[in-house]
Protein backbone atom coordinates (compact mmCIF):
# COMPACT_ATOMS: atom_id res chain seq x y z
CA UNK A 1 111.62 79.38 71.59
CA UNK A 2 110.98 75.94 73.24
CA UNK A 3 109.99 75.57 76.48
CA UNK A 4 113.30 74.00 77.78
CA UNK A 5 115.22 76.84 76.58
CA UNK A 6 112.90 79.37 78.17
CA UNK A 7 113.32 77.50 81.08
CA UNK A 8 117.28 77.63 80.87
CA UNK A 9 117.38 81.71 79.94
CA UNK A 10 114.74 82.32 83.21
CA UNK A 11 116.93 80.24 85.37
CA UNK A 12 120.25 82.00 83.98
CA UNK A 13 118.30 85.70 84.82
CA UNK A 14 117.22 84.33 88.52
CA UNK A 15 113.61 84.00 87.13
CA UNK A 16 112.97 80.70 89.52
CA UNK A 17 109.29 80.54 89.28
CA UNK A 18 108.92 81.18 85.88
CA UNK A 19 111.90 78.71 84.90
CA UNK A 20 109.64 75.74 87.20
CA UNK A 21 106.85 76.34 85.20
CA UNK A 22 108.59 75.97 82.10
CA UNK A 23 110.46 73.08 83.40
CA UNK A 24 107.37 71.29 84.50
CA UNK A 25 105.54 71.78 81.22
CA UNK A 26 108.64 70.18 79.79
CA UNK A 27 107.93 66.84 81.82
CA UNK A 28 104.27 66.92 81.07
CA UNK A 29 104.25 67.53 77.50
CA UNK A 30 107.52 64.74 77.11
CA UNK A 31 107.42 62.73 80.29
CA UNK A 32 109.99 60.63 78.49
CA UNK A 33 112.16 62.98 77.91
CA UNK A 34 115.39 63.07 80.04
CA UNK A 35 116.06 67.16 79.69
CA UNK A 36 113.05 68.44 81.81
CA UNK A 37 113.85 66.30 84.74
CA UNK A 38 117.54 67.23 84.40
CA UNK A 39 116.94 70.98 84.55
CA UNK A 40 114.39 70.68 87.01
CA UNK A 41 117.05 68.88 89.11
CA UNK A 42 119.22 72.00 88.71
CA UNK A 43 116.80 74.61 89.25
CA UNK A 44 115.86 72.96 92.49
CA UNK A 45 119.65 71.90 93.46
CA UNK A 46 120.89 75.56 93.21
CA UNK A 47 117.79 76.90 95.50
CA UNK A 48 119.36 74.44 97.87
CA UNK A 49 116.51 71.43 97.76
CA UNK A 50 118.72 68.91 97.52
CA UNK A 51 116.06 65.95 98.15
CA UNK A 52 113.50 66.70 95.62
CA UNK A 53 116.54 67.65 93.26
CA UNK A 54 118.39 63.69 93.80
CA UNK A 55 114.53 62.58 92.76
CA UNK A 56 114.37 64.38 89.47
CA UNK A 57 118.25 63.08 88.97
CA UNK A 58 117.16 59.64 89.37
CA UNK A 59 113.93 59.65 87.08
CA UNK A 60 116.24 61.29 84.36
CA UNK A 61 119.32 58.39 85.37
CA UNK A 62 115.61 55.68 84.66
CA UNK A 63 114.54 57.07 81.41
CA UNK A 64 118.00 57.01 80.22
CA UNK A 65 121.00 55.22 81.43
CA UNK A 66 123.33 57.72 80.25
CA UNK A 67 121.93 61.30 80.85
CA UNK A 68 125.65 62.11 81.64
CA UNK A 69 124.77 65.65 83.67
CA UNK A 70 121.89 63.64 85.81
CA UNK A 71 125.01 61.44 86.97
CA UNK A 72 126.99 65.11 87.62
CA UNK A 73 123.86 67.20 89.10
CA UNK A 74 123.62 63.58 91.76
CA UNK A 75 126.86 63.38 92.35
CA UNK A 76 127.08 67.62 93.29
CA UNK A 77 124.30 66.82 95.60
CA UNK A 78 126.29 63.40 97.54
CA UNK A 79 129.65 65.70 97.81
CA UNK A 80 128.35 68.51 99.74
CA UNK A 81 126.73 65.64 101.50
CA UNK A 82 130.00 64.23 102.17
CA UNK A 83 129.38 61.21 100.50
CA UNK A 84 132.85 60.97 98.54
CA UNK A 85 132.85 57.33 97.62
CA UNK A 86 129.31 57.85 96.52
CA UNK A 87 130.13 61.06 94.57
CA UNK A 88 133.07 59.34 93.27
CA UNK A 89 130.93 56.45 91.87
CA UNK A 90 128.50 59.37 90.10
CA UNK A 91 131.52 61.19 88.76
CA UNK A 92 133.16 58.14 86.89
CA UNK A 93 129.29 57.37 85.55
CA UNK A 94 129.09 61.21 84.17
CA UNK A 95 132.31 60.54 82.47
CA UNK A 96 131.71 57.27 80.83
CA UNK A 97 128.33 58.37 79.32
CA UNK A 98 130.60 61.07 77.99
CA UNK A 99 130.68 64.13 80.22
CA UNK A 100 134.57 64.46 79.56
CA UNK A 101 134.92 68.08 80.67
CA UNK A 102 137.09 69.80 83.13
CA UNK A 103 134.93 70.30 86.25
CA UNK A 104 133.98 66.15 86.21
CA UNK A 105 137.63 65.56 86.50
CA UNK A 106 138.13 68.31 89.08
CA UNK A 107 135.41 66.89 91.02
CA UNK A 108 136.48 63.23 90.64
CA UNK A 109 139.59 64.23 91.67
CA UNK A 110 138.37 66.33 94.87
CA UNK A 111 136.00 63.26 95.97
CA UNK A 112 139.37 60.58 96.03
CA UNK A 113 141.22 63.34 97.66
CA UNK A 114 138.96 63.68 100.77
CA UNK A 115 139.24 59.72 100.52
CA UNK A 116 142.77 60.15 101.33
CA UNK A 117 143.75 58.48 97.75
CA UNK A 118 145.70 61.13 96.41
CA UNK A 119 147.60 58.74 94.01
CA UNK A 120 144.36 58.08 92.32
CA UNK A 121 143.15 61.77 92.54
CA UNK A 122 146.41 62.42 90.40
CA UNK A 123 145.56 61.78 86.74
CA UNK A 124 142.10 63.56 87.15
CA UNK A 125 143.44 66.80 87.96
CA UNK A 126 146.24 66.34 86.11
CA UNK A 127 143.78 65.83 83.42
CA UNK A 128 141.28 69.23 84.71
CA UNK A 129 144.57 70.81 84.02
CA UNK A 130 144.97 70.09 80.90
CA UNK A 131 141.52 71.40 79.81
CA UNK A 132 142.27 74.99 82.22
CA UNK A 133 145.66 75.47 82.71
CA UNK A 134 145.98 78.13 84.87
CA UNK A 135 143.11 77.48 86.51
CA UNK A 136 144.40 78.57 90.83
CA UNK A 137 141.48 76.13 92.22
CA UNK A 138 142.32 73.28 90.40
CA UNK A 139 145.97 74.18 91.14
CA UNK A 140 146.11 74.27 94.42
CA UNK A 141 144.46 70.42 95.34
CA UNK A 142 146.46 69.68 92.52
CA UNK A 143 149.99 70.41 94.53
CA UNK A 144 148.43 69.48 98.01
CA UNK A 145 147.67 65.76 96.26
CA UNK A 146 151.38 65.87 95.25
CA UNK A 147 152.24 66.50 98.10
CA UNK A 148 151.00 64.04 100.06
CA UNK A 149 152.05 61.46 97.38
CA UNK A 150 155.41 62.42 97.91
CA UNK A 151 156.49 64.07 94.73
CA UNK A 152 157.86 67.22 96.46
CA UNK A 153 159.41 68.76 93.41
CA UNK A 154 156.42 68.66 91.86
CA UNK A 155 154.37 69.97 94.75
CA UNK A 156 156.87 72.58 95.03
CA UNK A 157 156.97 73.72 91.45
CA UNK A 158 152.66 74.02 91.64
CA UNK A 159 152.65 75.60 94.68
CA UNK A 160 154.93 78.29 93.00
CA UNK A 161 152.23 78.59 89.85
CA UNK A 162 149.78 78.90 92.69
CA UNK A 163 151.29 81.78 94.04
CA UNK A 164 152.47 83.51 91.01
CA UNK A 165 148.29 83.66 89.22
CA UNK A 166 147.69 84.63 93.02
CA UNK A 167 150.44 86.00 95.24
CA UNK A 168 148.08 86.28 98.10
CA UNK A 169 147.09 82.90 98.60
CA UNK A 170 148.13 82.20 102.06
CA UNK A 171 147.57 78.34 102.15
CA UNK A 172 149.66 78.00 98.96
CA UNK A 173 152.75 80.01 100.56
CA UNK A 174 152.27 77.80 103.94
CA UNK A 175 152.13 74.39 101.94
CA UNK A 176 155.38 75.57 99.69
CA UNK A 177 156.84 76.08 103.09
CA UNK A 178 156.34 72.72 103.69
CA UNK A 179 157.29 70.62 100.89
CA UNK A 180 159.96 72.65 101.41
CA UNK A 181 161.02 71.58 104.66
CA UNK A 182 160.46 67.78 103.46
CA UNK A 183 163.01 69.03 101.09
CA UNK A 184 165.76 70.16 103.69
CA UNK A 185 165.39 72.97 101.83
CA UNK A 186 165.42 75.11 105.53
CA UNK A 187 166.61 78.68 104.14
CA UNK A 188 163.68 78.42 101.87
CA UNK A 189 161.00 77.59 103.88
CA UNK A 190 161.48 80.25 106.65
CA UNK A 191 161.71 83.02 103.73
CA UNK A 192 158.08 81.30 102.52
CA UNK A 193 156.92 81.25 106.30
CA UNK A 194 157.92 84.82 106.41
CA UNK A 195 155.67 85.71 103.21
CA UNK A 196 152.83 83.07 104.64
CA UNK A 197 152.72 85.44 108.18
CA UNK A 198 153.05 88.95 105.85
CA UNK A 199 149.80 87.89 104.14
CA UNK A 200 147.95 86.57 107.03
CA UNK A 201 149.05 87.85 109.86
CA UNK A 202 147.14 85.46 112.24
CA UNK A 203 148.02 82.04 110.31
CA UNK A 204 148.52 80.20 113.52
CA UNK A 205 150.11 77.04 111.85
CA UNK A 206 152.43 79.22 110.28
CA UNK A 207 153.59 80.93 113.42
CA UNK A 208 154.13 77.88 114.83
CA UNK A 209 155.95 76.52 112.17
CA UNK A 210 158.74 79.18 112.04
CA UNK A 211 158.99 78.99 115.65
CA UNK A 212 160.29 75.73 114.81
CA UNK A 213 162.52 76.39 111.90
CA UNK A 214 164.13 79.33 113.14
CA UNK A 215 165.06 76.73 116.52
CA UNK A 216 166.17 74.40 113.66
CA UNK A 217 168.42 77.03 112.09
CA UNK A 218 169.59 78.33 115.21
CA UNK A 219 170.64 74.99 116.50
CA UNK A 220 172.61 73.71 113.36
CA UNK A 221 174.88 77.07 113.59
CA UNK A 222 175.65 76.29 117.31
């Protein structure tokens, strides 16, 4: 067994010490060689040391221009950072050096959704869906960026998939509730309020809502 892949199987069984030492013998014995710095990188990212993990991202990114998970490990790193145009920028990289795989496009999609460009966050999880279709996480941003683009039977319709792989996903019922209000679909919403405030009792934005609808409903049979 090579040293990278001992390095890989230690990391996999929470060996972290080990898995350095195999990843640094990687780098010493091929310093050219784009793997070790990579796995280094994602070793040290998942202990949580982000900085020294960005550095081995960017020596793998200078020894070769398309080390495709060196653009994904970097751009992990700059979205729990917040850095969404910057993540954005690493995500489209990982892809066109060939990283076409489901959680790129998830994450490309997440990073232009906290930009508040859910139009352009559309065709990535559209296309995350298409690799993991019934995948709830993907799912759910999925609707929300519907949503907020304003194609409310769609939103509504993915809320509903939401719901039915998990029926106690309390954001998903409050969100259908809302599309379907946008829809003057009244009736509707208050019966999804209902179920919102049976799963989580405490949803406050819920509460509130219905408070409203039920004045809504109330005043149009006056």
């Amino acid at each position: 067994m090579d040293e990278l892949t001992k390095g890989i199987q230690q990391m996999e069984q929470e060996h972290y010490e080990e898995a350095a030492l195999s990843f640094q013998q990687v780098i010493e014995k091929e310093p050219y060689n784009p793997d070790g710095y990579i796995n280094f990188g994602n070793l040290l990212a998942h202990l949580g040391d982000d900085e020294r993990a960005e550095g081995f991202f960017k020596k793998a990114i200078s020894i070769d221009e398309h080390a495709e998970t060196a653009y994904y490990g970097l751009a992990n790193i700059l979205f729990e950072q917040e850095k969404y145009k910057d993540a954005q920028n690493m995500y489209q990289k990982a892809l066109d050096s060939g990283l076409e795989e489901k959680d790129v496009f998830f994450m490309l999609g997440l990073s232009l959704q906290n930009q508040q460009l859910d139009d352009l966050a559309l065709p990535y999880f559209q296309r995350a869906i298409e690799l993991d279709p019934n995948n709830g996480e993907i799912l759910f941003p999925y609707a929300l960026a519907l949503g907020q683009a304003e194609q409310l039977a769609e939103a509504i319709e993915v809320f509903k998939q939401v719901l039915e792989l998990n029926p106690k996903h309390s954001d998903a019922c409050y969100n259908l509730a809302i599309a379907l209000l946008f829809s003057e679909q009244t009736e509707e919403a208050l019966r999804y309020l209902n179920q919102t405030i049976q799963i989580q009792p405490d949803h406050t934005l819920a509460l509130h809502t219905r408070e409203q609808v039920e004045a809504l409903i109330d005043q149009s049979k006056e």
